[in-house]
PDB file of N, CA and C in Angstrom:
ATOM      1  N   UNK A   1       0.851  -1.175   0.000  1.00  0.00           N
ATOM      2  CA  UNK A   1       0.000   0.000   0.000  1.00  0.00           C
ATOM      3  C   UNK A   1       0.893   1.234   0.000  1.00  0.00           C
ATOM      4  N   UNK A   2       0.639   2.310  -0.491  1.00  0.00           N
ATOM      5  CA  UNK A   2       1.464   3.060  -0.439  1.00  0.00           C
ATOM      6  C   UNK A   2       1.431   3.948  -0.148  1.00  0.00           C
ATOM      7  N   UNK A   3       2.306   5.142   0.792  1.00  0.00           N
ATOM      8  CA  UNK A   3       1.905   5.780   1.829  1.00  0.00           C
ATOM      9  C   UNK A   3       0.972   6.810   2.136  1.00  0.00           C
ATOM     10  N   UNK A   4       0.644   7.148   0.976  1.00  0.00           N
ATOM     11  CA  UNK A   4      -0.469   8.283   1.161  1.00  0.00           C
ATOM     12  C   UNK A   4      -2.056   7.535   1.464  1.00  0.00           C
ATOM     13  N   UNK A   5      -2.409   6.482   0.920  1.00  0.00           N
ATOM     14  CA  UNK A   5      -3.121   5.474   1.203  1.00  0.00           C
ATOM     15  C   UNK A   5      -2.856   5.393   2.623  1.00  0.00           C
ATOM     16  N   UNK A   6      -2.305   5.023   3.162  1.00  0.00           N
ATOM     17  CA  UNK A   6      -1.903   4.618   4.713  1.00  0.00           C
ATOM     18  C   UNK A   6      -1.909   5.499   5.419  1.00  0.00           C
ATOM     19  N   UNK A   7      -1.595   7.031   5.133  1.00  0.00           N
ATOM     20  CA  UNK A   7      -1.922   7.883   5.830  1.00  0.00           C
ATOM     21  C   UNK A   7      -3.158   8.448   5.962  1.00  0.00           C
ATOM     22  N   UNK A   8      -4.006   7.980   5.144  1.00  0.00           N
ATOM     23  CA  UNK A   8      -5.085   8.563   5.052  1.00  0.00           C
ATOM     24  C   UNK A   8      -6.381   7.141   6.015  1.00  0.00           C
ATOM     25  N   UNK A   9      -5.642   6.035   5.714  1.00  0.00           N
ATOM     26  CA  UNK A   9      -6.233   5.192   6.656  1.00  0.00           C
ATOM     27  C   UNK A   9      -6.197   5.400   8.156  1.00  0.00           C
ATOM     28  N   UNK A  10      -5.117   5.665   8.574  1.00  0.00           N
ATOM     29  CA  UNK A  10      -4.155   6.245   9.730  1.00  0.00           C
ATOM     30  C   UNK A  10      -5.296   7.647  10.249  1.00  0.00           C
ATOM     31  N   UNK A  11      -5.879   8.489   8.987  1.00  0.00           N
ATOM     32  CA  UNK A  11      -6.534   9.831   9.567  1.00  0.00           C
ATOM     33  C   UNK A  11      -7.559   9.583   9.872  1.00  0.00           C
ATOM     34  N   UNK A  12      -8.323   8.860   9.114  1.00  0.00           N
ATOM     35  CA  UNK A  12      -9.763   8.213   9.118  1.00  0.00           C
ATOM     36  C   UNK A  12     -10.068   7.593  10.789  1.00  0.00           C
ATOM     37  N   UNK A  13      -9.051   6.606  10.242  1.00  0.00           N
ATOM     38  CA  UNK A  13      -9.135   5.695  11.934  1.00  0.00           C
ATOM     39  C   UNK A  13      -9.080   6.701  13.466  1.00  0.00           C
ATOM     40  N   UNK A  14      -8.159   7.304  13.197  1.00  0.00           N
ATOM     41  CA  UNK A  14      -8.360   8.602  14.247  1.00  0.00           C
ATOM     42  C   UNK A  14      -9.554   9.139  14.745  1.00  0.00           C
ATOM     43  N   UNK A  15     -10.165   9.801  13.732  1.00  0.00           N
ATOM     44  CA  UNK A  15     -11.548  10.195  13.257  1.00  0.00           C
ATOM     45  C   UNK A  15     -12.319   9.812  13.806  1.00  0.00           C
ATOM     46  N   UNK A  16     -12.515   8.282  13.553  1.00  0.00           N
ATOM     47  CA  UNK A  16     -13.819   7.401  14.039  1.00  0.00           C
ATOM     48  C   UNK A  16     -13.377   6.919  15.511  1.00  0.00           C
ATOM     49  N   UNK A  17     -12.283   6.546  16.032  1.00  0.00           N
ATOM     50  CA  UNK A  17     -11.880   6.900  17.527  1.00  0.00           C
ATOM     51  C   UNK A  17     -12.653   7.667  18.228  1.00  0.00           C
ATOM     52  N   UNK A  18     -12.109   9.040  17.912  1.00  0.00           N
ATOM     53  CA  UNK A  18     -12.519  10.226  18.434  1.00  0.00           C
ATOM     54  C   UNK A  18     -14.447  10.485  18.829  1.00  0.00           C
ATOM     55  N   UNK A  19     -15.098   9.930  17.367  1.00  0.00           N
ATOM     56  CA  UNK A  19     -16.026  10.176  16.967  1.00  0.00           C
ATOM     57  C   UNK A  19     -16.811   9.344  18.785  1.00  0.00           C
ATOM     58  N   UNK A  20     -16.392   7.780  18.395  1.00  0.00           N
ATOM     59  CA  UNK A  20     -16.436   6.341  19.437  1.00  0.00           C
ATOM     60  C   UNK A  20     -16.323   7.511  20.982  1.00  0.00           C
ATOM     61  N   UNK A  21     -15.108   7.685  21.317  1.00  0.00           N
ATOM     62  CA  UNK A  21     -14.804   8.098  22.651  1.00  0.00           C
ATOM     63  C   UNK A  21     -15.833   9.459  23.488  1.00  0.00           C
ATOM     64  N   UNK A  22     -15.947   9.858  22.389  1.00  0.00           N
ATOM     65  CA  UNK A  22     -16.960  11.490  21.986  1.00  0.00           C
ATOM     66  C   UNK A  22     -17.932  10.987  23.209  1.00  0.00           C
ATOM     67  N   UNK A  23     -18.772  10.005  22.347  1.00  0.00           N
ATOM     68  CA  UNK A  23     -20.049   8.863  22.785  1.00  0.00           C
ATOM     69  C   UNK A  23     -20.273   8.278  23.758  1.00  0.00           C
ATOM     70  N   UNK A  24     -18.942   8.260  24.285  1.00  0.00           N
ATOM     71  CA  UNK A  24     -18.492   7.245  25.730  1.00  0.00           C
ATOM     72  C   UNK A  24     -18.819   5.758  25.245  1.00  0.00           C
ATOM     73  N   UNK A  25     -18.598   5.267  23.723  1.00  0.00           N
ATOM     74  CA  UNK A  25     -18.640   4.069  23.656  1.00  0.00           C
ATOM     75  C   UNK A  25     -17.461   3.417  23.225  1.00  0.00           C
ATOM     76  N   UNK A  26     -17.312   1.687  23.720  1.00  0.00           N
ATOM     77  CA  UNK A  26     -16.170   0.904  23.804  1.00  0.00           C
ATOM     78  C   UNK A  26     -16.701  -0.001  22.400  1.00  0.00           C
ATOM     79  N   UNK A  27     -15.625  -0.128  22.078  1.00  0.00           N
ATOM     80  CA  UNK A  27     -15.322  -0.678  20.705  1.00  0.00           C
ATOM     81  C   UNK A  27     -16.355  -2.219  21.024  1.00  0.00           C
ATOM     82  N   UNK A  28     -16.435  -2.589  21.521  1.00  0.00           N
ATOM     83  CA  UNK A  28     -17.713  -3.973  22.442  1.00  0.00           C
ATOM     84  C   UNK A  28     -19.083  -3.272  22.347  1.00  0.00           C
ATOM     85  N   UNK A  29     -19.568  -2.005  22.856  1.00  0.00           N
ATOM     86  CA  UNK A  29     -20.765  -1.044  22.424  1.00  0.00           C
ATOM     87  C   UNK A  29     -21.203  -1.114  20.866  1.00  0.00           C
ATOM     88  N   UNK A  30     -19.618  -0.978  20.056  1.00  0.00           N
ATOM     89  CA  UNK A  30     -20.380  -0.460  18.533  1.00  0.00           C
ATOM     90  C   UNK A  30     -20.535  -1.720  18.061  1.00  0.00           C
ATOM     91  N   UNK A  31     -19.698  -2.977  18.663  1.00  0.00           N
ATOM     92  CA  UNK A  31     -19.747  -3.604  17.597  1.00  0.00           C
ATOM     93  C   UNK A  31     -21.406  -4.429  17.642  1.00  0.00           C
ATOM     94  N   UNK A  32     -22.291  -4.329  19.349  1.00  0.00           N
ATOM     95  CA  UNK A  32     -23.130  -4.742  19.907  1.00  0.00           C
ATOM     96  C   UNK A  32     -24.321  -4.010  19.316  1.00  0.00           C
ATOM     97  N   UNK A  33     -24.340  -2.901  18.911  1.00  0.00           N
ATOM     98  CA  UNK A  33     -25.244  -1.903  17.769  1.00  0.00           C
ATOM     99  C   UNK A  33     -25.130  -2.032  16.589  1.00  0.00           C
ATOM    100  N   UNK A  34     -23.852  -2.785  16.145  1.00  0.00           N
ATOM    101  CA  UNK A  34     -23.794  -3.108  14.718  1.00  0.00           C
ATOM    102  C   UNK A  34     -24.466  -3.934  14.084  1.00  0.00           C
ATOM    103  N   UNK A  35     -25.002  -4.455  12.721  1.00  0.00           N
ATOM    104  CA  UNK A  35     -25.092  -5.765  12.228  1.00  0.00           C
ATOM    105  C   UNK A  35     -24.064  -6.910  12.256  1.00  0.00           C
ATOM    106  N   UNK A  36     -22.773  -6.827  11.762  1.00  0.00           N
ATOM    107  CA  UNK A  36     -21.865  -7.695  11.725  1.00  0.00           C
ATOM    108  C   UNK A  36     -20.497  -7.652  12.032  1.00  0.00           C
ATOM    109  N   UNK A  37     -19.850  -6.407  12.723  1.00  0.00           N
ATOM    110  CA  UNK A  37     -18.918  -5.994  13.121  1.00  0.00           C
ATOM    111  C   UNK A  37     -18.622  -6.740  14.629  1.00  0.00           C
ATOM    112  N   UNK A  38     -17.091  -7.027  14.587  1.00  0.00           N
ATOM    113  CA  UNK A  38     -16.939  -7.553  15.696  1.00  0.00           C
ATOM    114  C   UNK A  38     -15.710  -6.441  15.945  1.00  0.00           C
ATOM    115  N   UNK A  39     -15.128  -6.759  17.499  1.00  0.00           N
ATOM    116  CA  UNK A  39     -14.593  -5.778  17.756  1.00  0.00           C
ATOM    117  C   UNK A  39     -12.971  -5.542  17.606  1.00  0.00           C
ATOM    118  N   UNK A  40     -12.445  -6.809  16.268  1.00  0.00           N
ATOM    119  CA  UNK A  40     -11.192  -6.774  16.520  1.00  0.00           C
ATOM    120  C   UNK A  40     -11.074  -5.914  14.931  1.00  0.00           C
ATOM    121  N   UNK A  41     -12.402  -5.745  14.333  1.00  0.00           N
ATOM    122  CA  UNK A  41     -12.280  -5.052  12.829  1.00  0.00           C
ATOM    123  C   UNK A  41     -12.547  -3.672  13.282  1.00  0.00           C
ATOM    124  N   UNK A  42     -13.219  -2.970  14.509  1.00  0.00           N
ATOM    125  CA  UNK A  42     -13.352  -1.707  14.872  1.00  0.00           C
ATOM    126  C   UNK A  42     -11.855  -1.731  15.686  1.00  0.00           C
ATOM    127  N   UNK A  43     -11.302  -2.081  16.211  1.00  0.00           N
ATOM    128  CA  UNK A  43      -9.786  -1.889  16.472  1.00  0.00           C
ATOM    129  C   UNK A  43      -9.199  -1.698  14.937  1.00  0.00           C
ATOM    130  N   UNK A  44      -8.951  -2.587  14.259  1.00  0.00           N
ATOM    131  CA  UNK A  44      -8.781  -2.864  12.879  1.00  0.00           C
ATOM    132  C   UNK A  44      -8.393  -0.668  11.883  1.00  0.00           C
ATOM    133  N   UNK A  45      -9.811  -0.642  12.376  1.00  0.00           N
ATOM    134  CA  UNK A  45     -10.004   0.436  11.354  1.00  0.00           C
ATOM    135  C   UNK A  45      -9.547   1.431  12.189  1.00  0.00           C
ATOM    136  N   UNK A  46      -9.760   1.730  13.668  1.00  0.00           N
ATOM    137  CA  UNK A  46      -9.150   2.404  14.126  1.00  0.00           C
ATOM    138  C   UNK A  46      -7.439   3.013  14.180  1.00  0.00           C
ATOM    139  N   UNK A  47      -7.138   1.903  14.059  1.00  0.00           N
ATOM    140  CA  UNK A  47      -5.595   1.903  14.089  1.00  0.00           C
ATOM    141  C   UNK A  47      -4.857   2.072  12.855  1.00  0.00           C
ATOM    142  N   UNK A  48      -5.896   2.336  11.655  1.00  0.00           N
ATOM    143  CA  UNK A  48      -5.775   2.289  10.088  1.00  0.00           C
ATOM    144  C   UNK A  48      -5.158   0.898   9.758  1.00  0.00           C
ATOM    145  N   UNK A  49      -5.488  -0.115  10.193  1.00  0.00           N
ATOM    146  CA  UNK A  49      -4.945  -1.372   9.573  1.00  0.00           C
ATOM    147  C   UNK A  49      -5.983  -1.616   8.425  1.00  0.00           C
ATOM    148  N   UNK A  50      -7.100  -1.175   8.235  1.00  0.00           N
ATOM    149  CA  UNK A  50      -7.888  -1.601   7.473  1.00  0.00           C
ATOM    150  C   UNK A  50      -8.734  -0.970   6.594  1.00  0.00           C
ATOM    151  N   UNK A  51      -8.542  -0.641   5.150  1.00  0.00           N
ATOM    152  CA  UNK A  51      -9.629  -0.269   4.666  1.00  0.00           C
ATOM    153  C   UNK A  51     -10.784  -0.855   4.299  1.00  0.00           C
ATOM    154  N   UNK A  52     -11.971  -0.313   4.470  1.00  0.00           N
ATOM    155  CA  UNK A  52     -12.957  -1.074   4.644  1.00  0.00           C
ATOM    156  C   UNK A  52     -13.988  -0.496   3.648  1.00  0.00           C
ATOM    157  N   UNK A  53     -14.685  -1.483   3.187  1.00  0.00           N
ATOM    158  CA  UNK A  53     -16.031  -1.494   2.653  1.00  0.00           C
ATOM    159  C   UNK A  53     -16.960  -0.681   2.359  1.00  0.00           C
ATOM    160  N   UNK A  54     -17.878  -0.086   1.589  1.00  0.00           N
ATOM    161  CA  UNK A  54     -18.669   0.459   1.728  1.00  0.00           C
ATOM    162  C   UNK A  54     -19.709   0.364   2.693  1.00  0.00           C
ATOM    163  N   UNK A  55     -19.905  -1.163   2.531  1.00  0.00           N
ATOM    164  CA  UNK A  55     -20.792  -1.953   3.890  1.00  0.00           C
ATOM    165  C   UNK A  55     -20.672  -1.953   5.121  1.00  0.00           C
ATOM    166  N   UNK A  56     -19.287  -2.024   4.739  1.00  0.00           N
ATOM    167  CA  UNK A  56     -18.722  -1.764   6.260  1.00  0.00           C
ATOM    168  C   UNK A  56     -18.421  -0.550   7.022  1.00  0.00           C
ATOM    169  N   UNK A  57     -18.704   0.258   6.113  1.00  0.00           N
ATOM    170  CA  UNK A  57     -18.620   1.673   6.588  1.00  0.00           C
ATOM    171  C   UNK A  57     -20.779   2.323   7.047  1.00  0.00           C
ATOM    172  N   UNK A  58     -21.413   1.740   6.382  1.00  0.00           N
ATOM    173  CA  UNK A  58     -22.623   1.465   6.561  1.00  0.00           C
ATOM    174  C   UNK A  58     -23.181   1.030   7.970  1.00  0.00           C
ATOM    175  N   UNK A  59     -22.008  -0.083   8.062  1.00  0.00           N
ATOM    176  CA  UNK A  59     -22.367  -0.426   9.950  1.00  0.00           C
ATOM    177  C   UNK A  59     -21.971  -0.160  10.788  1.00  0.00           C
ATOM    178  N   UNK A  60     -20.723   0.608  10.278  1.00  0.00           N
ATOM    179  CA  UNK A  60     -20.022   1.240  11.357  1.00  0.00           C
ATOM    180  C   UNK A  60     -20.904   2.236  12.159  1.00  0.00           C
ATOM    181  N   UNK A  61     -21.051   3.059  10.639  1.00  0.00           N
ATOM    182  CA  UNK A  61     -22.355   4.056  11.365  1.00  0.00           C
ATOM    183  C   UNK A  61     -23.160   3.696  12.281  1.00  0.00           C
ATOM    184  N   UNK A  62     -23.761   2.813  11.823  1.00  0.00           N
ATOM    185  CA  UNK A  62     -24.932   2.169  12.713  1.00  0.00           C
ATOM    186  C   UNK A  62     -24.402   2.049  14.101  1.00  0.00           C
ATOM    187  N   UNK A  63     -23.259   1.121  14.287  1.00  0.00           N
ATOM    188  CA  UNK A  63     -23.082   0.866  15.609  1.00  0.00           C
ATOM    189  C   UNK A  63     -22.228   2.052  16.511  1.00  0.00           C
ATOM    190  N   UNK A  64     -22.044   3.446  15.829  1.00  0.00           N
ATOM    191  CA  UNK A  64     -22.182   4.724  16.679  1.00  0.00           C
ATOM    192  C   UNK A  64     -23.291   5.364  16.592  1.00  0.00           C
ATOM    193  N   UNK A  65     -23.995   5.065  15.979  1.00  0.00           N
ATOM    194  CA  UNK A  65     -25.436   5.708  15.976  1.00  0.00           C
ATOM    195  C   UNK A  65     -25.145   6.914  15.302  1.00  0.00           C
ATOM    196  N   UNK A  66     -24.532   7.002  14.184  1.00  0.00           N
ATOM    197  CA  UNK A  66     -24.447   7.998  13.194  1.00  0.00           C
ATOM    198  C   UNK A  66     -24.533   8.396  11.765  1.00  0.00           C
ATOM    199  N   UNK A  67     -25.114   9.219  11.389  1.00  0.00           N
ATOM    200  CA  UNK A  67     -25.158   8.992   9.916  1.00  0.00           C
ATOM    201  C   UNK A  67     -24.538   9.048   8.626  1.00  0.00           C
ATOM    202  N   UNK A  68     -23.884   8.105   7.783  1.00  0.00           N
ATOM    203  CA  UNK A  68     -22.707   7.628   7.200  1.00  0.00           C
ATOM    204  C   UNK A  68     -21.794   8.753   6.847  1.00  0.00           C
ATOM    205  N   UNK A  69     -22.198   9.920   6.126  1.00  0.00           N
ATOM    206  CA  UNK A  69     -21.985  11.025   5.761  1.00  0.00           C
ATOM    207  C   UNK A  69     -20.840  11.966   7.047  1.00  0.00           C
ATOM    208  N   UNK A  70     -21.482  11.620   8.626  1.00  0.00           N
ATOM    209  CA  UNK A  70     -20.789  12.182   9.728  1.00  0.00           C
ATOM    210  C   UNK A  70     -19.064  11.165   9.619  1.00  0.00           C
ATOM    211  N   UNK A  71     -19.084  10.401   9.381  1.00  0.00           N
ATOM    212  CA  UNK A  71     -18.172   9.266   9.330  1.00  0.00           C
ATOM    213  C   UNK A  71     -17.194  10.306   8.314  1.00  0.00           C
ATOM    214  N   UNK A  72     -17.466  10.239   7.232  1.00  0.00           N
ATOM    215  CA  UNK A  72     -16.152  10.959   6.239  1.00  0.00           C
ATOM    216  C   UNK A  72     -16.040  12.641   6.420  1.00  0.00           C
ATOM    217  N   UNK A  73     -16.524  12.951   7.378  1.00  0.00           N
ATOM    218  CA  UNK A  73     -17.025  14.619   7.495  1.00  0.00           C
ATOM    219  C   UNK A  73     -15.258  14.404   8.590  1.00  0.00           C
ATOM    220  N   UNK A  74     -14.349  14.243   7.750  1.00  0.00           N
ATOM    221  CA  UNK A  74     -12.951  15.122   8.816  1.00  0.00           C
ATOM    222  C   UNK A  74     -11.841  15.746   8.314  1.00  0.00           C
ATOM    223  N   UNK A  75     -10.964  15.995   8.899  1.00  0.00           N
ATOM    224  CA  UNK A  75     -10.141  16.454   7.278  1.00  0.00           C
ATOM    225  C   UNK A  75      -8.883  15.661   7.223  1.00  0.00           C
ATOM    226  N   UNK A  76      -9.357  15.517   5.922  1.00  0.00           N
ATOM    227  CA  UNK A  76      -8.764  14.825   5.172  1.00  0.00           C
ATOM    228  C   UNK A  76      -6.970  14.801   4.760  1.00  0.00           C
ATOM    229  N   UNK A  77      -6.610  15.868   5.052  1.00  0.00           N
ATOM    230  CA  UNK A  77      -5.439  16.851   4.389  1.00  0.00           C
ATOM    231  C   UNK A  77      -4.502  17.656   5.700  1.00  0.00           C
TER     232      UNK A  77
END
């Protein structure tokens, strides 16, 4: 992967941390509000190990109780 990719996984994951902690919820909370998320793929994305899905960005939402759009709303740059 190459690094601008990775950094931008790296910003994202931050992001949705922040978004999680905001909430006072534990990565066990979202994945328990989610459809199919377990909690070693919300570590996963957090830590930018993972880019993920459209779908999976779909449930993420869900299991912060937010709407998908709030998810990519950070900056980017």
């Amino acid at each position: 992967m190459d690094k601008l990719k990775e950094e931008q996984l790296i910003k994202f994951g931050l992001h949705i941390k922040k978004l999680r902690t905001e909430l006072n919820l534990s990565q066990d909370n979202v994945a328990l509000n989610s459809d199919k998320l377990i909690k070693a793929t919300i570590s996963d994305i957090e830590n930018g190990k993972r880019n993920l899905s459209f779908t999976t960005l779909l449930d993420l939402a869900k299991g912060l109780g937010k709407h998908p759009r709030e998810l990519l709303e950070y900056n980017q740059y």
